[in-house]
Structure formats: C-alpha cells, structure tokens
C-alpha atoms as a PDB file:
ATOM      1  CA  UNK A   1     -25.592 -29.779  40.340  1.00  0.00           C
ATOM      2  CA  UNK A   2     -24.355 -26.877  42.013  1.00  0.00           C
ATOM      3  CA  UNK A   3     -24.730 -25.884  45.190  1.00  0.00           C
ATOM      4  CA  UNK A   4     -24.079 -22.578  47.467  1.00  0.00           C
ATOM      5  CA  UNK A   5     -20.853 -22.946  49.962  1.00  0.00           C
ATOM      6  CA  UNK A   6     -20.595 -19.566  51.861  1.00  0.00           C
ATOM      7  CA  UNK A   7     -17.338 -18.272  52.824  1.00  0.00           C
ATOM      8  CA  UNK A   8     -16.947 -20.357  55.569  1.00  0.00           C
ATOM      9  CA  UNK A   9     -17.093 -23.603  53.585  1.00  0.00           C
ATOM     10  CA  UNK A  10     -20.449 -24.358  54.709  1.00  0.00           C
ATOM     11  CA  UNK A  11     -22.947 -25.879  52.254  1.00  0.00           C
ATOM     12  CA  UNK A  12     -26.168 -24.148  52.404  1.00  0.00           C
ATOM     13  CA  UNK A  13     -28.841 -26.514  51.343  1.00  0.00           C
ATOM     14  CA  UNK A  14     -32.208 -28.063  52.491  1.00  0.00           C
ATOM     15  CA  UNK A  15     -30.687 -31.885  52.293  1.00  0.00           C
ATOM     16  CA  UNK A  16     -27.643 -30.385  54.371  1.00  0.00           C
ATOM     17  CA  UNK A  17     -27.972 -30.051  58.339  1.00  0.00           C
ATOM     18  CA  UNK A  18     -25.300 -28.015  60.164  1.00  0.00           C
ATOM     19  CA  UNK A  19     -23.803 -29.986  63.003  1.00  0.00           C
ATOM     20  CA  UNK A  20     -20.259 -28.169  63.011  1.00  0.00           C
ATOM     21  CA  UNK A  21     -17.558 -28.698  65.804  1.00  0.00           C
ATOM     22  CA  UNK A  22     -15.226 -26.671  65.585  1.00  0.00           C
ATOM     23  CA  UNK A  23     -13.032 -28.957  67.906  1.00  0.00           C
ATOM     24  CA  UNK A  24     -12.251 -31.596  64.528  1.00  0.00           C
ATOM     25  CA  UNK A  25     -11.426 -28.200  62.520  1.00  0.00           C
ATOM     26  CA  UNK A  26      -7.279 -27.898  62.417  1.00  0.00           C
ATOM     27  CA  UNK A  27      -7.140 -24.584  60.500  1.00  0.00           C
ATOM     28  CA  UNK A  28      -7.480 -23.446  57.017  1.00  0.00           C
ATOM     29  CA  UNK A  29      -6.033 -25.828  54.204  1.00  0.00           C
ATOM     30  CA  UNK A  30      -2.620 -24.743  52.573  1.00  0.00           C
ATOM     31  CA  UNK A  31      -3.276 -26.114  49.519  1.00  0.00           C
ATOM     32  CA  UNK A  32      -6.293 -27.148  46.818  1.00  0.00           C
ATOM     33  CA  UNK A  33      -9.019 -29.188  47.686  1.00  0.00           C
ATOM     34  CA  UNK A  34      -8.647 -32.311  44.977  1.00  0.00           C
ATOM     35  CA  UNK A  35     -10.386 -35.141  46.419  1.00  0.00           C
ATOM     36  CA  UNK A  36     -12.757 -36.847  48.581  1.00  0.00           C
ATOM     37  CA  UNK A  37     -12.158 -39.681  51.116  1.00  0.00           C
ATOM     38  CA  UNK A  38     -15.352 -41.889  52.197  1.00  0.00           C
ATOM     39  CA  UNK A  39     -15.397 -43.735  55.561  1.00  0.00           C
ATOM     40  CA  UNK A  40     -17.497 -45.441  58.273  1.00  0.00           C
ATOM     41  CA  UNK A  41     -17.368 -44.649  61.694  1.00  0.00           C
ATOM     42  CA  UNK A  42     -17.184 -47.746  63.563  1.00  0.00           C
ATOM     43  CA  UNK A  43     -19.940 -46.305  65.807  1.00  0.00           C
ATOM     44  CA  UNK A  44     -23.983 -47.681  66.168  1.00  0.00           C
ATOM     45  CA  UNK A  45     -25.218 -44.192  65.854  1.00  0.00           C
ATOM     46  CA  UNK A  46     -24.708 -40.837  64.547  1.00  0.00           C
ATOM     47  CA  UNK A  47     -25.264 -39.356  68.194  1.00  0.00           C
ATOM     48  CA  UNK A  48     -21.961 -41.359  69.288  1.00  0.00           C
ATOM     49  CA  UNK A  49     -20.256 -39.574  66.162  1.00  0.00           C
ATOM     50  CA  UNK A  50     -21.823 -35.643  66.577  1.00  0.00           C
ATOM     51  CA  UNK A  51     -20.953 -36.683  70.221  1.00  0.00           C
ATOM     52  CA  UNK A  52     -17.303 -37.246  69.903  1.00  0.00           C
ATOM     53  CA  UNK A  53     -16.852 -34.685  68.028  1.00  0.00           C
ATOM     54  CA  UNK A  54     -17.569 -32.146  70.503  1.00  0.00           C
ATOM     55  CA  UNK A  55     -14.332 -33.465  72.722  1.00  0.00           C
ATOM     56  CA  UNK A  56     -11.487 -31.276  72.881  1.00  0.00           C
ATOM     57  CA  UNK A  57      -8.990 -32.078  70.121  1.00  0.00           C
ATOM     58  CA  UNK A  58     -11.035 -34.586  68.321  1.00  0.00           C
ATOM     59  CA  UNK A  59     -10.941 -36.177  64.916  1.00  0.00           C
ATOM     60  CA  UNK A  60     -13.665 -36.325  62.569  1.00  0.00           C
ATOM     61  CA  UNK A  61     -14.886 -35.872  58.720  1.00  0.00           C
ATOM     62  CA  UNK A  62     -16.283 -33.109  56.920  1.00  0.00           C
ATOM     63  CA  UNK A  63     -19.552 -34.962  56.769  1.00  0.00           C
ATOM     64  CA  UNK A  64     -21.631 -37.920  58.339  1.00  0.00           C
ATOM     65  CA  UNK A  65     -24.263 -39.625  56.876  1.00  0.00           C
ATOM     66  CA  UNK A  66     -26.723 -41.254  59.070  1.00  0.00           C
ATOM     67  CA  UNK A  67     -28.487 -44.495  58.222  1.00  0.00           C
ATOM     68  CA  UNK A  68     -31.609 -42.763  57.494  1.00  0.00           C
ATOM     69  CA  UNK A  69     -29.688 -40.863  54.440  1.00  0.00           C
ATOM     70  CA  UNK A  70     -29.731 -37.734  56.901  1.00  0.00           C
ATOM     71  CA  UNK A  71     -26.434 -35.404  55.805  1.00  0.00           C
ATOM     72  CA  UNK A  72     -24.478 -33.705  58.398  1.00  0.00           C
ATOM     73  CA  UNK A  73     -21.945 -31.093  57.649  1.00  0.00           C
ATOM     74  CA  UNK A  74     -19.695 -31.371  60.540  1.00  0.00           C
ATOM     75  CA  UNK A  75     -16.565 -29.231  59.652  1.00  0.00           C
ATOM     76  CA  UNK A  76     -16.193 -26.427  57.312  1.00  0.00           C
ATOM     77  CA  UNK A  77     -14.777 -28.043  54.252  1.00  0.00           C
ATOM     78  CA  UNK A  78     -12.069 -24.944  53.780  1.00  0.00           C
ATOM     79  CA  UNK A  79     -10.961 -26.416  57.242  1.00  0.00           C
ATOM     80  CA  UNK A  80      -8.619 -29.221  56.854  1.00  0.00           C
ATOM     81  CA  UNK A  81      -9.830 -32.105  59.766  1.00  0.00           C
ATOM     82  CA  UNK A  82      -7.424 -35.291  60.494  1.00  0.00           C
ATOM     83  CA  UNK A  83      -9.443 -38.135  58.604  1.00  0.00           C
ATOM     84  CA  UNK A  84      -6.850 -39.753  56.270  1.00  0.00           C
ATOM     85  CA  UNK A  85      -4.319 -41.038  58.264  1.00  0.00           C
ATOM     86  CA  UNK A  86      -0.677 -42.148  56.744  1.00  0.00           C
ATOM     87  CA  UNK A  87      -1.065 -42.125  53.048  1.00  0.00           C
ATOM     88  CA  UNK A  88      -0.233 -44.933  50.677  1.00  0.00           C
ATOM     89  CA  UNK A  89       1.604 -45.269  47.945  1.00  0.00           C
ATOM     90  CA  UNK A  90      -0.407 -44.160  44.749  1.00  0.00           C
ATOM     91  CA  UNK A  91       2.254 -44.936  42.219  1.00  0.00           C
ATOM     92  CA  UNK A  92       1.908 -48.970  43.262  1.00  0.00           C
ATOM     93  CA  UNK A  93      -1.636 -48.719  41.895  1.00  0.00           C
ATOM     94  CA  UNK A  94      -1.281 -46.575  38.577  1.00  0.00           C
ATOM     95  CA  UNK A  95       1.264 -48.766  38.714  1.00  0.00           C
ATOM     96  CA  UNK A  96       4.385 -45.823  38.126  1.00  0.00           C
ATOM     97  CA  UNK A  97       6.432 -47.676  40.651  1.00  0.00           C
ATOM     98  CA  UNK A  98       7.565 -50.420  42.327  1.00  0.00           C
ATOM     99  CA  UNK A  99       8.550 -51.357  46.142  1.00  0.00           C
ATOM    100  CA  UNK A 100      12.494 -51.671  45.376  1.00  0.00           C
ATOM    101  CA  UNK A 101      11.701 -48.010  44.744  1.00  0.00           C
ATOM    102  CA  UNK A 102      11.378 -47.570  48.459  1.00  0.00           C
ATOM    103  CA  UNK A 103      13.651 -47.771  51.178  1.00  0.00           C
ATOM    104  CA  UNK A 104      13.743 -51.805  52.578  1.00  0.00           C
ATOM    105  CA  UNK A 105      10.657 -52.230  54.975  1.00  0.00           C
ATOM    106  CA  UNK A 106       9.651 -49.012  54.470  1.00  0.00           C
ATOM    107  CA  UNK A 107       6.967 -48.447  57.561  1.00  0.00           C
ATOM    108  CA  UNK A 108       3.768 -46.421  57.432  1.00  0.00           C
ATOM    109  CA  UNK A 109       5.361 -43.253  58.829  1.00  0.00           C
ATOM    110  CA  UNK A 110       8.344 -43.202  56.235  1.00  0.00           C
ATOM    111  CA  UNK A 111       6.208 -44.065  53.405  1.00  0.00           C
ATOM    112  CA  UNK A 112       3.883 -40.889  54.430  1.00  0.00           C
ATOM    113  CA  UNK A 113       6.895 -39.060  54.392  1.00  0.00           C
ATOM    114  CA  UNK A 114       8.065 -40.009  50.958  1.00  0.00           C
ATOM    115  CA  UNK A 115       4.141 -39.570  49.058  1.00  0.00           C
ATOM    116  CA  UNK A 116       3.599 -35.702  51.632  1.00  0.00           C
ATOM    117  CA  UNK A 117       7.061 -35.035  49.372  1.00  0.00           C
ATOM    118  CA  UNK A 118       5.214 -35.515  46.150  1.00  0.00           C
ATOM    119  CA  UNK A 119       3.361 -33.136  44.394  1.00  0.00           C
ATOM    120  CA  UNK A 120      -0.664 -33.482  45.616  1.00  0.00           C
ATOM    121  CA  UNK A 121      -1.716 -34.753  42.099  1.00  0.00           C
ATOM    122  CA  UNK A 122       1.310 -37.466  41.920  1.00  0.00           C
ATOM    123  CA  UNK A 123      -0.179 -39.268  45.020  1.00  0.00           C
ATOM    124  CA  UNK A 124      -3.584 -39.556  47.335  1.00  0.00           C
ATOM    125  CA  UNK A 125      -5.292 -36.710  48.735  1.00  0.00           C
ATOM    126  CA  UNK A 126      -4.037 -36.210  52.303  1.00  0.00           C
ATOM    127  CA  UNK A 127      -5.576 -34.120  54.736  1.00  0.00           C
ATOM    128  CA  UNK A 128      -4.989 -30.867  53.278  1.00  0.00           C
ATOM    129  CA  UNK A 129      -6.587 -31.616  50.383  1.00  0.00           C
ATOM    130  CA  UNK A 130      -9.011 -34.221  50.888  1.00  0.00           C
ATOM    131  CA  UNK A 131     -12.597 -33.819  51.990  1.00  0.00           C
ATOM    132  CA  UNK A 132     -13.852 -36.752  54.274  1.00  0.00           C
ATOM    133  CA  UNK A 133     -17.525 -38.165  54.389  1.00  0.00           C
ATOM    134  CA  UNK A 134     -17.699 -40.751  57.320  1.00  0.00           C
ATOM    135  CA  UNK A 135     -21.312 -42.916  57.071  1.00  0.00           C
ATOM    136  CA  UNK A 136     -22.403 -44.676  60.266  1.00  0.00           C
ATOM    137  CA  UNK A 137     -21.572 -48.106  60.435  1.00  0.00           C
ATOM    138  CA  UNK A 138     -19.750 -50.076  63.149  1.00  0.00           C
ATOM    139  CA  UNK A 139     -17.337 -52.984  62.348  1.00  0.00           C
ATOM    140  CA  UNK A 140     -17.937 -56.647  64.267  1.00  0.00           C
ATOM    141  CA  UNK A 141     -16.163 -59.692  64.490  1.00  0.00           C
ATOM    142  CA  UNK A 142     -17.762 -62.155  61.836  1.00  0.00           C
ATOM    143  CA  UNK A 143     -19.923 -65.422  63.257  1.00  0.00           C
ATOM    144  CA  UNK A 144     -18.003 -68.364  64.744  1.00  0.00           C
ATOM    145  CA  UNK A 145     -14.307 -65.722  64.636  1.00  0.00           C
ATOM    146  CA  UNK A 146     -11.628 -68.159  66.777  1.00  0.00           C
ATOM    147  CA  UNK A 147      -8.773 -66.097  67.821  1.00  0.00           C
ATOM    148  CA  UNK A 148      -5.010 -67.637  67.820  1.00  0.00           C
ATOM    149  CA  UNK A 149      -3.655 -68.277  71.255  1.00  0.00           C
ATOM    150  CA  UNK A 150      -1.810 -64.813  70.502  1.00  0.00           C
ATOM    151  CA  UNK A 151      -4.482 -63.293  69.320  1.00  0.00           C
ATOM    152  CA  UNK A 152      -6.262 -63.880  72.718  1.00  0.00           C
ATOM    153  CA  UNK A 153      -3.939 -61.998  74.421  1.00  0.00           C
ATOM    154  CA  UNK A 154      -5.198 -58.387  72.550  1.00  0.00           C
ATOM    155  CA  UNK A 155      -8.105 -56.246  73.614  1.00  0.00           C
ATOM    156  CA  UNK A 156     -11.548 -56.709  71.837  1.00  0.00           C
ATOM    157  CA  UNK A 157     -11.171 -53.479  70.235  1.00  0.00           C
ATOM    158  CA  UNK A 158      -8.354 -54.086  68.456  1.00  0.00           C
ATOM    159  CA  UNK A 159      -9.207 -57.309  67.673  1.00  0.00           C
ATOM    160  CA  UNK A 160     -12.269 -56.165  66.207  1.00  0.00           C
ATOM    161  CA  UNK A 161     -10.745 -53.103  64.536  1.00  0.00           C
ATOM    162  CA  UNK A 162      -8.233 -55.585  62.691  1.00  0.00           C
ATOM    163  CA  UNK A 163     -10.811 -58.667  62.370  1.00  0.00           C
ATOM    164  CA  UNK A 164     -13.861 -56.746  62.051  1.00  0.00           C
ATOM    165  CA  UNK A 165     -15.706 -56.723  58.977  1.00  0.00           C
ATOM    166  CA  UNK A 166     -17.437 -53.249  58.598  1.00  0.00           C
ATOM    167  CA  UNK A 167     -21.507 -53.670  57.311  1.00  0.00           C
ATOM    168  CA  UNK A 168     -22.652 -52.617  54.065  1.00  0.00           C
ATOM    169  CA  UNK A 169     -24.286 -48.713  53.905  1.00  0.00           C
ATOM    170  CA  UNK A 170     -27.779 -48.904  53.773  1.00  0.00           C
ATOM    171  CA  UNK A 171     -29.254 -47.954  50.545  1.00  0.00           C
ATOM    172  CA  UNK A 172     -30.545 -44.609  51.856  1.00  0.00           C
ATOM    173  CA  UNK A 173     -26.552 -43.812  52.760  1.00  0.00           C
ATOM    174  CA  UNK A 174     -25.378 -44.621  49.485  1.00  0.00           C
ATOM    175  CA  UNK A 175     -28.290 -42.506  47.979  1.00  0.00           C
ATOM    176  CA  UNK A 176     -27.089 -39.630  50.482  1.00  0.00           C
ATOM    177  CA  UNK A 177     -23.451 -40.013  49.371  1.00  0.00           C
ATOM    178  CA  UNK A 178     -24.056 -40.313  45.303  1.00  0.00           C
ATOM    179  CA  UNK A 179     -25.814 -36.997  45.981  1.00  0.00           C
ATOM    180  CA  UNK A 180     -23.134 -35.432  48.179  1.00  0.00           C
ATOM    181  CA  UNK A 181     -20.140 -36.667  45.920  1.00  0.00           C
ATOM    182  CA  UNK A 182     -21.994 -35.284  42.860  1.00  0.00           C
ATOM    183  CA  UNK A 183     -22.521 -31.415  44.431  1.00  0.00           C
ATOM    184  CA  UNK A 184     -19.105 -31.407  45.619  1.00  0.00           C
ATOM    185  CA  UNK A 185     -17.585 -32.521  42.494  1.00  0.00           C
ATOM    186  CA  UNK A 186     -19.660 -29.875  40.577  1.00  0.00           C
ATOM    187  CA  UNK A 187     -19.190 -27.130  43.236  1.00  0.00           C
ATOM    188  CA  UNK A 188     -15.756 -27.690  43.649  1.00  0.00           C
ATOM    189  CA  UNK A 189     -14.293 -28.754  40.363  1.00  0.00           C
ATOM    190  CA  UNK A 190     -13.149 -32.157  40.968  1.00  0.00           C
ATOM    191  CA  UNK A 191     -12.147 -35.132  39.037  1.00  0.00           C
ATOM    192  CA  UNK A 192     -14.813 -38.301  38.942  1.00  0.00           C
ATOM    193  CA  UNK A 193     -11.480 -40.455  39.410  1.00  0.00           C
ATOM    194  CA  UNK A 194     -10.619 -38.574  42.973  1.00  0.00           C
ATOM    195  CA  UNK A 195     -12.869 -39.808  45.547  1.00  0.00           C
ATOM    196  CA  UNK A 196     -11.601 -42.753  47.719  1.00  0.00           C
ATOM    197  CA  UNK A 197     -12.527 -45.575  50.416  1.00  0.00           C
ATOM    198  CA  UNK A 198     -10.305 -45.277  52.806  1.00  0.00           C
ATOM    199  CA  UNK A 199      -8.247 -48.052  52.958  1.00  0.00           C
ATOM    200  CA  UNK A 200      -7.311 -47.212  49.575  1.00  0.00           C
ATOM    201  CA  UNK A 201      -5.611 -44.225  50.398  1.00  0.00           C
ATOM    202  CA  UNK A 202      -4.043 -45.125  54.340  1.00  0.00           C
ATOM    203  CA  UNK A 203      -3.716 -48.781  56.075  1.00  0.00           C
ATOM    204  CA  UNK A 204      -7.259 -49.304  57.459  1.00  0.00           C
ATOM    205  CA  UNK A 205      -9.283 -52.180  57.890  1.00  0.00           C
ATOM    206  CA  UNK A 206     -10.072 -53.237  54.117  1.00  0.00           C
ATOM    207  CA  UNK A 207     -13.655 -53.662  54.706  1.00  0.00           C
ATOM    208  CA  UNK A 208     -14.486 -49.931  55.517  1.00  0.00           C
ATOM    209  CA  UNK A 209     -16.861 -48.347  53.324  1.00  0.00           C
ATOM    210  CA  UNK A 210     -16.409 -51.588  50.631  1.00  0.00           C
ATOM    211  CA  UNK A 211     -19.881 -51.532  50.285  1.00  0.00           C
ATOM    212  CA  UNK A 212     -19.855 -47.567  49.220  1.00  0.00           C
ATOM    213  CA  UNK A 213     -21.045 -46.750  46.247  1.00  0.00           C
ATOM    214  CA  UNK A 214     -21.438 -42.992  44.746  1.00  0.00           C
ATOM    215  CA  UNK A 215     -22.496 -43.607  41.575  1.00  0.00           C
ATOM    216  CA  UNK A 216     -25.671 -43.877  41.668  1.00  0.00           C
ATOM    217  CA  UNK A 217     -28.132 -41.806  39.501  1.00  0.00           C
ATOM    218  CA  UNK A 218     -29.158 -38.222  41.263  1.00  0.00           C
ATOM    219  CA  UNK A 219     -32.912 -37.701  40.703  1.00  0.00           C
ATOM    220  CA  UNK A 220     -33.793 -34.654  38.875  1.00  0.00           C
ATOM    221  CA  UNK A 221     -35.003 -31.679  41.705  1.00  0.00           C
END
C-alpha cells in the first residue's frame, strides 16, 4: 500500500495525525533511508512523549503510537532524529565475524566507530538512515525485584531502566505498527528483513519493544 509523503517527508493520510517538533529534527539525512527501528518510550502516556518533544534539543522518533493504535508523525522522516543510539555489530549476527575481529574490550563508542565506517548495507541502520517508530509503553521493575547491596546504592531510574522489563504493545499498537511498517516499506522501497527492535541494533534494555510485532495482516481499505 502506498501512501502520499509530500516534500517535506510528511505522510499525508487519514490514519496519520501531524504532531511534528521540529526540536527532535537534526537536519536532512546524508544518505538513503534503508530501515526502520521500533521502540517504546518508557513513558505512561503519549502526552509525556508529544510533551518532551517540544524541549529544546530533544530526542525523539519519527513516529509514536499511542495505546489506542492512534499514529503520530512526529518528525519529518527526510529529517534524520537521534533514536538509535551506538550501533551494534551486525556481522556477529549474520554471523560474517567474530569478536577477535575487534579491538580487545572494544566499548560501545569504539564499536560505533568501527560499524559508522562500514558501508550502510554491511551493518544496522543508524540514524541517518533509519526511521524510528517509538509505541508508548513504560518499563517497571518486575514483582518481588531485590536489589544487591550495590545495586541499592543506584537511583530508581536506572535501576529500572537496566532491571525494568518493558510491557507488551497492546494489540491495537501492534495493529497500528503492521500498518505503518507496511506503507513505509511500500512507499519507500525497503527490504521486509530491515526493520528492527531496538536493542537489536544499540545496547538497550532487551525487553523494549519484545513484544512488537509488524507482521500482522493489513485489512483491505
């Protein structure tokens, strides 16, 4: 299914609300769009997400999905926005490659380095080329959690962002995003192979968007 993006990368289409802020938007991508990255926003609401985004120099996702199955564009998607994060190494999946290919302890930053080197269709899809759907879910610290006498000593955030287990989309979200990963495939020419959680592509939480799923069928208009 096609659908009309005008020139400023906005989707024009009934299931489609415009919500952009122009404050996520870091200018217009240098290279090819080739994949999609899907996320949740460790936030309650969409309000707390449109909200944010409207803060000088924030960071957001080309679209958010409320729990309802509502679809907000919130960036132009010709815009590249800072949703990835440092990327991982692809070729350890395919599997092309190995660690003792890699410098010893390699960190996050050097190992961005080394896959930003590569050409885009040799590794993930980074910011310049990926297109990021975020769906509204907040991560919490699973029943009966007992922190280690170091873990004690960190702030509930970051105990919850590394201990918290992110909720499963509702089924109207995963509707909404089979839908919006099938016109932006078709409209923009991508591969059924390039579209991403997360924490498959960067070192997030491994729970984010686990319970995703795009593939299901897209009733006939």
């Amino acid at each position: 299914m096609l659908v009309e993006v005008d020139d400023h990368g906005m989707i024009n289409h009934a299931r489609v609300r415009h919500a952009r802020s122009p404050q996520i938007e870091r200018g217009k991508r240098a290279w090819a769009i080739t994949g999609i990255v899907v996320h949740q926003t460790d936030g309650d609401t969409s309000a707390s997400s449109l909200n944010s985004y409207k803060r000088p120099k924030a960071n957001g996702a080309h679209f958010l999905i409320d729990k309802d199955g509502t679809i907000y564009q919130t960036a132009a998607i010709y815009q590249r926005t800072n949703h990835v994060g440092p990327l991982q190494a692809r070729c350890l999946v395919i599997p092309t490659c190995t660690l003792s290919d890699f410098p010893e302890r390699v960190g996050a930053t050097a190992m961005h380095r080394i896959e930003m080197s590569k050409a885009p269709s040799d590794r993930y899809p980074s910011n310049m080329e990926a297109i990021g759907i975020e769906m509204v879910g907040r991560a919490r610290l699973p029943e009966g959690f007992q922190p280690t006498v170091k873990q004690k000593k960190m702030p509930l955030e970051r105990l919850r962002g590394d201990f918290g287990v992110f909720p499963t989309p509702t089924a109207a979200q995963n509707q909404a995003l089979s839908w919006l990963v099938h016109v932006l495939q078709s409209s923009m020419k991508l591969a059924t192979s390039e579209v991403f959680r997360h924490p498959e592509v960067s070192r997030k939480n491994s729970t984010e968007a686990r319970g995703a799923n795009w593939t299901l069928p897209i009733p006939t208009p």
